[in-house]
Protein backbone atom coordinates (compact mmCIF):
# COMPACT_ATOMS: atom_id res chain seq x y z
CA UNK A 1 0.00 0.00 0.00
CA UNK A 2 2.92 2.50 0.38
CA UNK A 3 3.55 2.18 -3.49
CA UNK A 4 0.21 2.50 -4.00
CA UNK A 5 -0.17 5.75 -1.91
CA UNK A 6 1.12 8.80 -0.64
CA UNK A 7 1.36 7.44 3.24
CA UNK A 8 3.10 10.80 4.59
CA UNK A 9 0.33 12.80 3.01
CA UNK A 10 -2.47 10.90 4.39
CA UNK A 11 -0.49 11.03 7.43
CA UNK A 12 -0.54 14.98 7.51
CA UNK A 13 -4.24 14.88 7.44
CA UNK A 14 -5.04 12.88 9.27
CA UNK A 15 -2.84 14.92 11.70
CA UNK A 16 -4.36 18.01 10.65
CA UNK A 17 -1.35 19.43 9.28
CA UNK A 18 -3.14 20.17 5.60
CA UNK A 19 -6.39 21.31 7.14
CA UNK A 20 -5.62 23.20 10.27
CA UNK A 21 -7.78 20.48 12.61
CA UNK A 22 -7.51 17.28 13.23
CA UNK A 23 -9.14 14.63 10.52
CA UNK A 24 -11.37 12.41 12.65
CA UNK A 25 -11.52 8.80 11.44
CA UNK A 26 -14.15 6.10 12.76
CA UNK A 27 -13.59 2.30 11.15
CA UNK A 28 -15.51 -0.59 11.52
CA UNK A 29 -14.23 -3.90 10.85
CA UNK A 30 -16.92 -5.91 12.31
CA UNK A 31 -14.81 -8.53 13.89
CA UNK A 32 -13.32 -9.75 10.75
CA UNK A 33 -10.09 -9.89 8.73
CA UNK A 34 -9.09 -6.63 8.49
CA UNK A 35 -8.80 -5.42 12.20
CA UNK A 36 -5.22 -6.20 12.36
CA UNK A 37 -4.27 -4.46 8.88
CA UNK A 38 -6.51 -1.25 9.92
CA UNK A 39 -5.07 -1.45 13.02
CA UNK A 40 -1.29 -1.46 11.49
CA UNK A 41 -2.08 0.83 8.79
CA UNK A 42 -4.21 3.73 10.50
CA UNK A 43 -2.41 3.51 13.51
CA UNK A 44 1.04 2.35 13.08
CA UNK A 45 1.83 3.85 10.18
CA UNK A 46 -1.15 6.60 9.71
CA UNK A 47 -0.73 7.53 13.15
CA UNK A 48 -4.94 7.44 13.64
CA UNK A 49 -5.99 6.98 17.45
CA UNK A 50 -6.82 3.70 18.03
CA UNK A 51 -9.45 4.26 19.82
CA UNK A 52 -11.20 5.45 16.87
CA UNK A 53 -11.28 1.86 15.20
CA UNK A 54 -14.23 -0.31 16.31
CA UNK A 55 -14.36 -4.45 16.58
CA UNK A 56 -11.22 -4.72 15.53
CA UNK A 57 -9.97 -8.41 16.69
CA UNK A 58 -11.04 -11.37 14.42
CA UNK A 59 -13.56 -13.65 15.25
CA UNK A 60 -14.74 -16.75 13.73
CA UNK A 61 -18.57 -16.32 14.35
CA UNK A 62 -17.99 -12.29 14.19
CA UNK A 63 -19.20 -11.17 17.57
CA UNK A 64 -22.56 -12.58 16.63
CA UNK A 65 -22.99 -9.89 14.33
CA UNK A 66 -23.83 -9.65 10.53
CA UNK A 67 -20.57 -8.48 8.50
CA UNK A 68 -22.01 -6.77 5.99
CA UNK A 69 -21.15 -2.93 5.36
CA UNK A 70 -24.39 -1.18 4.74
CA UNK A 71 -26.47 1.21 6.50
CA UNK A 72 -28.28 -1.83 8.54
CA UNK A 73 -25.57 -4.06 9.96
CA UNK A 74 -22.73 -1.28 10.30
CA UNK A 75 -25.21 0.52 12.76
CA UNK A 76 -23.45 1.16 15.65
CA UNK A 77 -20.85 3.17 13.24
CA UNK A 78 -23.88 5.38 11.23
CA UNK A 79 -24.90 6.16 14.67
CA UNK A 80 -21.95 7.25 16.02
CA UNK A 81 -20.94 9.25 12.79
CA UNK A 82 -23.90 11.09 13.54
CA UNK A 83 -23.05 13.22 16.54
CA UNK A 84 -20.34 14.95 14.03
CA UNK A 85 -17.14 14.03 16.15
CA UNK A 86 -15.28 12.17 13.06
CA UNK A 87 -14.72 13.36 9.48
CA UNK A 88 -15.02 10.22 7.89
CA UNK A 89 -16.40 6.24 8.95
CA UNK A 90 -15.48 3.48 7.07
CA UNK A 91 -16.82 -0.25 7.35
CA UNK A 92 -15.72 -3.83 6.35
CA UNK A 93 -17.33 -6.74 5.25
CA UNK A 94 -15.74 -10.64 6.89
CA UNK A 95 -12.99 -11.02 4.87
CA UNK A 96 -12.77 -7.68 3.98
CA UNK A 97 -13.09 -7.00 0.55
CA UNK A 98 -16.37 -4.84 0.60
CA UNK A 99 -16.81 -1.36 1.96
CA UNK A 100 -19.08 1.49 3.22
CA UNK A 101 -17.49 5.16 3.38
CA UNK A 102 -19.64 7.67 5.59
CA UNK A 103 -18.72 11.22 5.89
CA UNK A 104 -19.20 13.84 8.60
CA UNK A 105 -22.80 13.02 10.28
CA UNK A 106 -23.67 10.27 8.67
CA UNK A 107 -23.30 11.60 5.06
CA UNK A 108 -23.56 8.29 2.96
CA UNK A 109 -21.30 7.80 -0.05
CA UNK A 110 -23.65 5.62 -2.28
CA UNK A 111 -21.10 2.87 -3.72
CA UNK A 112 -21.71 3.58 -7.15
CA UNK A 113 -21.18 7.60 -6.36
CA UNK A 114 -17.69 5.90 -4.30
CA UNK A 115 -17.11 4.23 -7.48
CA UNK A 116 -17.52 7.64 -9.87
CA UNK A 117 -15.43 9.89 -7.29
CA UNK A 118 -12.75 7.57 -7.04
CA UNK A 119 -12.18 7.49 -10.77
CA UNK A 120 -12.61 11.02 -11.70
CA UNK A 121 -10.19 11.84 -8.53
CA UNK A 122 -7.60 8.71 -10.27
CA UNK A 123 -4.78 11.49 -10.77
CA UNK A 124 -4.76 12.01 -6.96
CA UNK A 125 -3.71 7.98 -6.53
CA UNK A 126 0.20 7.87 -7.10
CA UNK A 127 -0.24 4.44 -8.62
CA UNK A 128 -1.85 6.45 -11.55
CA UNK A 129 0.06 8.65 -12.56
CA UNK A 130 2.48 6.12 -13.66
CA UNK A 131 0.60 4.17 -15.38
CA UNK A 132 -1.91 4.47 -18.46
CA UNK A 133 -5.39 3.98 -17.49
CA UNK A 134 -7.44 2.66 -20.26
CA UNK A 135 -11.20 2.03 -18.87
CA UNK A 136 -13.62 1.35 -15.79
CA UNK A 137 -16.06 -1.40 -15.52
CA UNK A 138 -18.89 -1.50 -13.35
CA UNK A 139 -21.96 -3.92 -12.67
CA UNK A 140 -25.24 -3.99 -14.40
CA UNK A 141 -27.21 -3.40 -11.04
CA UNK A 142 -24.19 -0.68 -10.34
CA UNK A 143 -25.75 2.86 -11.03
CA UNK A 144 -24.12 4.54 -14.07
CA UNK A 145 -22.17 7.20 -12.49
CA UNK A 146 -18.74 6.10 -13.51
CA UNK A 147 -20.17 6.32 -17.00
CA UNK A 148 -20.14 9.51 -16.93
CA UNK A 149 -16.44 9.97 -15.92
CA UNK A 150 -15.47 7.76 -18.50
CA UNK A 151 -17.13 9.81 -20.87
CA UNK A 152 -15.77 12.76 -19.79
CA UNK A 153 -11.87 11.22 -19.87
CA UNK A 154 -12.40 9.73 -23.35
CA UNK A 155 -11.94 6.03 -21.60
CA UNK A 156 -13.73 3.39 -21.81
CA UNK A 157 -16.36 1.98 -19.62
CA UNK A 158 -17.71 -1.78 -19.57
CA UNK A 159 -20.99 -3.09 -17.99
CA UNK A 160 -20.99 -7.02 -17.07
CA UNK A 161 -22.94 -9.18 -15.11
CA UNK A 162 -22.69 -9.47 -11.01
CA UNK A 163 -19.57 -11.07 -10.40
CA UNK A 164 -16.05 -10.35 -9.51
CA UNK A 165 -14.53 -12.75 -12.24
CA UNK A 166 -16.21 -10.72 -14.86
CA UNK A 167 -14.08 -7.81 -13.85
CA UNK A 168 -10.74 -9.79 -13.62
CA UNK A 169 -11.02 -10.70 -17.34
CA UNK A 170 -10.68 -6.49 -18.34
CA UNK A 171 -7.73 -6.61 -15.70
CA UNK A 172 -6.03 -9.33 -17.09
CA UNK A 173 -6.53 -7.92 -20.83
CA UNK A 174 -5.52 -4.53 -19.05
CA UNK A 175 -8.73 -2.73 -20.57
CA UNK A 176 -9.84 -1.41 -16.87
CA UNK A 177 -7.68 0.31 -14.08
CA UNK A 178 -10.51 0.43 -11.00
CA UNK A 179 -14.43 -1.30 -11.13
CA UNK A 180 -17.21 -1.58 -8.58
CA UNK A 181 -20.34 -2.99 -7.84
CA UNK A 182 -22.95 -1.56 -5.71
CA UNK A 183 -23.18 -4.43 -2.94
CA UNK A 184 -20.04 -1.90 -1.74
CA UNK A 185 -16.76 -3.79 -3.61
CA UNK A 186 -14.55 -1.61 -4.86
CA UNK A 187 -10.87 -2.70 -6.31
CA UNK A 188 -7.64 -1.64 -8.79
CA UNK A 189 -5.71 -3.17 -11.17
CA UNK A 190 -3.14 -3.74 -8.07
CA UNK A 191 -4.87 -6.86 -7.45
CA UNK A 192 -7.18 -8.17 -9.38
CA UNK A 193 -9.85 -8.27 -6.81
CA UNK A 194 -11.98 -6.06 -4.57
CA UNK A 195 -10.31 -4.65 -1.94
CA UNK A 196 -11.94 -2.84 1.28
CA UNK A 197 -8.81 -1.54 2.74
CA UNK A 198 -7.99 0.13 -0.53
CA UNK A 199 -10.61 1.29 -0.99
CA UNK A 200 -10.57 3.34 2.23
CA UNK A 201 -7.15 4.49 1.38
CA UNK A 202 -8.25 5.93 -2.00
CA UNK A 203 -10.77 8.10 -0.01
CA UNK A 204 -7.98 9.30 2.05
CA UNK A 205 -5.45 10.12 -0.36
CA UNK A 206 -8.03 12.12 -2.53
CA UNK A 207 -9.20 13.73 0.88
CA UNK A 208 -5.29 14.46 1.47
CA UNK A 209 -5.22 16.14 -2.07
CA UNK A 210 -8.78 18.09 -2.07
CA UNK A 211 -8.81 19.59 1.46
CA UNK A 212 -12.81 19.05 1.24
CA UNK A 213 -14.65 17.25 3.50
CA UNK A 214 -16.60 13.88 2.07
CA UNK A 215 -19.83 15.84 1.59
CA UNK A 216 -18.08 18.40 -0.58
CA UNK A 217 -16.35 16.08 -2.89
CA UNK A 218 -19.87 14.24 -3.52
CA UNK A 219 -22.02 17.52 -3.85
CA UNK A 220 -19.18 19.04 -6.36
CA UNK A 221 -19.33 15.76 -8.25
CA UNK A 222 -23.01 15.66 -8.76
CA UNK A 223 -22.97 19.54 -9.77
CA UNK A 224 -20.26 18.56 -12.30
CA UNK A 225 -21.89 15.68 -13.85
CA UNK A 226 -25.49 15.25 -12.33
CA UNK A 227 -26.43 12.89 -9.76
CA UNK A 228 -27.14 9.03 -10.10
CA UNK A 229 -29.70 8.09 -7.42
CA UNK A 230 -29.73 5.05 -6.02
CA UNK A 231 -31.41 2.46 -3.69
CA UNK A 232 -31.90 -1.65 -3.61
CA UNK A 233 -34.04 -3.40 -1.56
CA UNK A 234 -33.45 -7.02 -0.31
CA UNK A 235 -36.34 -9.05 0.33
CA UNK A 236 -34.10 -11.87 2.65
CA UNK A 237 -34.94 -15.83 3.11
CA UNK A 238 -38.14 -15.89 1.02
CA UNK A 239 -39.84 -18.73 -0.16
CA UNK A 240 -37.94 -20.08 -2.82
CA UNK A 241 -41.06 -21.49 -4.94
CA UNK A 242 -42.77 -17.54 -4.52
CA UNK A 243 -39.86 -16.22 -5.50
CA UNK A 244 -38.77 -17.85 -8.71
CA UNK A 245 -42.76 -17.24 -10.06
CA UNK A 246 -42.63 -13.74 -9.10
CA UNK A 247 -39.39 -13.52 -11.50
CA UNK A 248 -41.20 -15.66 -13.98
CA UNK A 249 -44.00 -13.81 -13.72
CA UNK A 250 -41.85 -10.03 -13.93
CA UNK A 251 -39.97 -11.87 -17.08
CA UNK A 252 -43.20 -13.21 -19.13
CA UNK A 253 -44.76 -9.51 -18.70
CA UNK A 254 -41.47 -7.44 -20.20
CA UNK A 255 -41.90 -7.51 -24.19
CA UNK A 256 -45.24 -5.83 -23.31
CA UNK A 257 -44.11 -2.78 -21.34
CA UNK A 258 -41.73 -1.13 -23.88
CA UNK A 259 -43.50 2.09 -24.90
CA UNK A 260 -45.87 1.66 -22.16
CA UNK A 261 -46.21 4.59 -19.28
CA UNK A 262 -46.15 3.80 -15.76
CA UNK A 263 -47.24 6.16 -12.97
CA UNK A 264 -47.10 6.31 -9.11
CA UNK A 265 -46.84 9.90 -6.76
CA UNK A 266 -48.13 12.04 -10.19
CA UNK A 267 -44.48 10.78 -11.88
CA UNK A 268 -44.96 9.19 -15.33
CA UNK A 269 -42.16 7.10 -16.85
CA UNK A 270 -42.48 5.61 -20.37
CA UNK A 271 -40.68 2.28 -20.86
CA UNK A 272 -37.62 2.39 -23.37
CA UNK A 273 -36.20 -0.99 -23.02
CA UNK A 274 -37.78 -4.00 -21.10
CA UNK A 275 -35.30 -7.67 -21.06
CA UNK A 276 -33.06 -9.88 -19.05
CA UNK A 277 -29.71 -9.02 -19.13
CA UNK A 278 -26.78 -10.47 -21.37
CA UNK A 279 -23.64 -9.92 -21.83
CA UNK A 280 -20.37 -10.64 -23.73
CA UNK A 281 -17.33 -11.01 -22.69
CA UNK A 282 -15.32 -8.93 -24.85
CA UNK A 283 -11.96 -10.54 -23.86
CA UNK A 284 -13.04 -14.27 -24.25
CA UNK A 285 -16.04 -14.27 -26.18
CA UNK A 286 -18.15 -16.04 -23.46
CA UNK A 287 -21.80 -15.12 -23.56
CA UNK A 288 -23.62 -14.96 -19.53
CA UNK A 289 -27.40 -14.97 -19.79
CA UNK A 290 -30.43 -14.16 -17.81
CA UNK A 291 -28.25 -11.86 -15.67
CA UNK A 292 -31.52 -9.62 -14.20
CA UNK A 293 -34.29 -8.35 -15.28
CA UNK A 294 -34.19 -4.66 -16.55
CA UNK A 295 -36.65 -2.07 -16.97
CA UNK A 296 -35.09 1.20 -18.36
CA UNK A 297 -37.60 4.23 -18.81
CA UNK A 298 -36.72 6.37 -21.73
CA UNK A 299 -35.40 9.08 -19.32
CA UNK A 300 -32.48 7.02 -17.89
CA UNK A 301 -34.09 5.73 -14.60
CA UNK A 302 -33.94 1.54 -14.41
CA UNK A 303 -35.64 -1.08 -12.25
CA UNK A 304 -33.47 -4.11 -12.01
CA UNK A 305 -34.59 -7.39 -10.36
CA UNK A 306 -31.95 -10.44 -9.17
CA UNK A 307 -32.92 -13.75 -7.65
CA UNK A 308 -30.06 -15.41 -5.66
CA UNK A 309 -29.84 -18.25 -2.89
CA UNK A 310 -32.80 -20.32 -4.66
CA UNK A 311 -32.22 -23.44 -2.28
CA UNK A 312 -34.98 -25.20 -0.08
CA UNK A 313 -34.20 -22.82 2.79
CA UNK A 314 -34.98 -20.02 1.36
CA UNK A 315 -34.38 -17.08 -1.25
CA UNK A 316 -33.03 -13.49 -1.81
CA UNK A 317 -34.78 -10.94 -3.95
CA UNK A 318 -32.89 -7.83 -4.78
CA UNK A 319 -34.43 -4.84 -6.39
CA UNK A 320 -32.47 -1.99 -7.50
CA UNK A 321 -33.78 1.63 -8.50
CA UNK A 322 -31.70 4.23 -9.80
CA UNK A 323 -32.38 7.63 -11.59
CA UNK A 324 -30.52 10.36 -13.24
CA UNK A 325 -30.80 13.93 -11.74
CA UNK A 326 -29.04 16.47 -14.10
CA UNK A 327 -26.37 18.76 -12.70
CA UNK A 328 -29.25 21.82 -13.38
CA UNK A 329 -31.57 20.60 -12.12
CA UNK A 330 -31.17 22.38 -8.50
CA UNK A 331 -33.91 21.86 -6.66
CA UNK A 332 -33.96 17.99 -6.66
CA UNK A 333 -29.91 17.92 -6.80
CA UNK A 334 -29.25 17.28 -3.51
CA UNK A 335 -32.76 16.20 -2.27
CA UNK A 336 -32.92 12.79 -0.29
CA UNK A 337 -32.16 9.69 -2.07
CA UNK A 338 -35.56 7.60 -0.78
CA UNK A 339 -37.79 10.93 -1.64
CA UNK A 340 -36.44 11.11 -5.34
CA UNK A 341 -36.51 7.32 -6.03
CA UNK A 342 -39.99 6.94 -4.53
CA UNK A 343 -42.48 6.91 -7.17
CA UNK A 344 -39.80 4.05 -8.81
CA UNK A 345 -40.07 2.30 -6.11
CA UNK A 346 -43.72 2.31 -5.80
CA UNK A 347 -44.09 1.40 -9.69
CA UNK A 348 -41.09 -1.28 -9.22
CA UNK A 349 -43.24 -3.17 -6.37
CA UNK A 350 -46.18 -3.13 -8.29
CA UNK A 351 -44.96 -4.38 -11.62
CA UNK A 352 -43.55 -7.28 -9.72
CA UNK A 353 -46.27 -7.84 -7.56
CA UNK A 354 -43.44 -8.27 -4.73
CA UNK A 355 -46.32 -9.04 -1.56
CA UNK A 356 -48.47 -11.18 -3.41
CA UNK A 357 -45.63 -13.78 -4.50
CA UNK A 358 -43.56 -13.00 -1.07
CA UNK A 359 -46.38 -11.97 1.70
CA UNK A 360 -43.68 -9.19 2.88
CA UNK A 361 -44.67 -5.87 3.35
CA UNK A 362 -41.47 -4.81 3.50
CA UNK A 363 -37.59 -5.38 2.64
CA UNK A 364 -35.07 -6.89 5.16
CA UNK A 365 -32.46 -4.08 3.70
CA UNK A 366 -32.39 -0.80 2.62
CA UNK A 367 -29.34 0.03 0.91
C-alpha cells in the first residue's frame, strides 16, 4: 500500500497538518479480517488513534454480528458518525473485501457515487500517474455514475454481469484500471480483486489532495456531472417457490411494457427498453445470460430485479432503483435519495407484484 499511496500525506491529514484540525476517522471492521491491517495501517503507520477503530480483533462467528457494510448491519458506526465528532467512517465486510465510506454526520457515499469519485479523482492515486489507465467497468445493477467519468476522460467503460470474475477478465486484458459494484466492492488493477482496505485508502489520499470534507467532494461531483440516485431493496430468506414465479412472472410480462407509461406519486415514466440481461465477454467471447431483469424508462431511470440463494431454505430478492438527476436541475440535486426514487419504487413493487408472491410488506435491507 505504500507504493500504492502517498502514506506521509495521508499522514498529515489525518494529523491536521493540511487542514488546520484534526481529521477524525471512525472504522468498523466488524470482527473480521481486516482489524489487524486497519489497526497497522491507521495507527502504526497513519498515526490514527486507536481508539477510533471499532471491533477490531477477528472472530470466527464475528461477535454474533452480521458483516455486511451497509447502513443496517454497520449501525453502531452510522450512529456514532452522527453526533459529528469524526470526518469520515469506514466499514468492512468478513474477509474484507467490501466497503461502506460515511462522511461527517452520517453523510452516505452511495457505492456507485464511491465508485464515480474515485475514478474522476484517479490522478490524486500515485499508482496512476504512472501508469496508463485505459477504462472502468462496473456492474449492471451498479448505477451509471462512472459512465459519466469515462465519458468525460475519453476512456472506456464496460458493464458485465454481477460477479467479480467478470471484472478480472478487463484486468487481465488490461482494458480497466478500477471497477465496482454496488453491494459496496470496490478494487484496482493492483490486485485483481476487490479490496476494502484500498478502498478506504483511495478516499484518504483524494481527501489528502482536495482539502474538502466527504460531503463536498460528492455535492461538487453531482454539480459537475449530475447525480445518479440510487437504492436496492433485499427481500431476505423468502420462499424459494414464490420467488422464482414472481421472476417468472416479472420476465413473461417485459416484451409488453416497452413504450408503455407507468405512474405512481403524479411521476410518469415511459418504458424504453424491457429484457433480461446479457452480456459478452469482450476478452473471451463467453456469452452470460439471464443476468436480471431490466426495466429502463426512456429518461435514464432503471428497475433491475436479481434472484439469488434459490435453495430449499430459502431465497433473496434484490431490487435496484436508480435515476438520473441532471447537474441543473437544483432543486432535486441534492434532495434525499428515498424521496427522489420513490415513485420508482412504488411502480417497481407493483410491476412485480413483490407481496403477493412474497407476503412481505417490506424489505429486510435498505441500501
Amino acid at each position: 500500500m505504500k507504493d500504492i499511496f502517498d502514506f506521509p500525506k495521508i499522514k498529515s491529514l489525518l494529523a491536521g497538518e493540511l487542514t488546520g484540525h484534526k481529521f477524525r476517522v471512525l472504522l468498523d471492521s466488524m470482527h473480521g479480517a481486516t482489524g489487524p491491517y486497519i489497526s497497522t495501517i491507521l495507527v502504526d503507520c497513519l498515526g490514527a488513534d486507536a481508539n477510533n477503530l471499532l471491533r477490531t480483533v477477528p472472530k470466527p462467528d464475528f461477535g454474533g454480528g452480521h458483516p455486511d457494510p451497509n447502513l443496517t448491519y454497520a449501525k453502531t458506526l452510522v450512529e456514532r458518525l452522527h453526533t459529528g465528532e469524526h470526518d469520515l467512517g469506514a466499514a468492512f465486510d468478513g474477509d474484507g473485501d467490501r466497503n461502506m465510506i460515511l462522511g461527517k454526520n452520517g453523510f452516505f457515499v452511495c457505492p456507485s457515487d464511491s465508485l464515480a469519485v474515485i475514478a474522476d479523482n484517479i490522478d490524486c492515486i500515485p499508482y496512476f500517474r504512472t501508469r496508463k489507465v485505459n477504462g472502468f467497468a462496473r456492474s449492471m445493477p451498479t448505477a451509471g455514475a462512472v459512465d459519466l467519468v469515462a465519458k468525460s476522460k475519453g476512456l472506456q467503460v464496460y458493464e458485465t454481469p454481477t460477479g467479480w470474475k467478470y471484472f478480472g477478465n478487463l484486468m487481465d486484458a488490461g482494458r480497466i484500471a478500477i471497477c465496482g459494484e454496488e453491494s459496496f466492492g470496490t478494487g484496482s488493477d493492483h490486485i485483481r480483486e476487490k479490496d476494502g482496505v484500498w478502498a478506504l485508502l483511495a478516499w484518504l489520499q483524494i481527501l489528502a489532495e482536495r482539502k474538502e470534507t466527504v460531503e463536498e467532494i460528492v455535492s461538487k461531483h453531482w454539480q459537475k456531472y449530475g447525480r445518479n440516485v440510487f437504492t436496492r431493496y433485499d427481500y431476505e430468506n423468502v420462499d424459494a417457490a414464490g420467488a422464482n414465479l414472481l421472476m417468472t412472472f416479472l420476465e413473461a410480462q417485459l416484451p409488453a411494457f416497452v413504450g408503455r407509461d407507468f405512474s405512481a406519486n403524479g411521476v410518469t415514466y415511459k418504458v424504453a427498453v424491457a429484457d433480461n440481461f446479457q452480456y459478452t465477454d469482450p476478452v473471451d467471447g463467453s456469452v452470460a445470460t439471464k443476468q436480471g431483469l431490466r426495466i429502463v424508462f426512456e429518461d435514464g431511470s432503471r428497475l433491475v430485479f436479481r434472484l439469488s440463494g434459490t435453495g430449499s431454505a430459502g431465497a433473496t430478492i434484490r431490487l435496484y432503483v436508480d435515476s438520473y438527476i441532471p447537474s441543473n436541475d437544483s432543486s432535486r440535486l441534492l434532495l434525499p435519495a428515498h424521496e427522489l426514487l420513490k415513485p420508482l419504487v412504488l411502480i417497481a413493487l407493483d410491476v412485480c407484484k413483490m407481496e403477493q408472491f412474497t407476503n412481505r410488506k417490506a424489505p429486510t435491507v435498505i441500501t
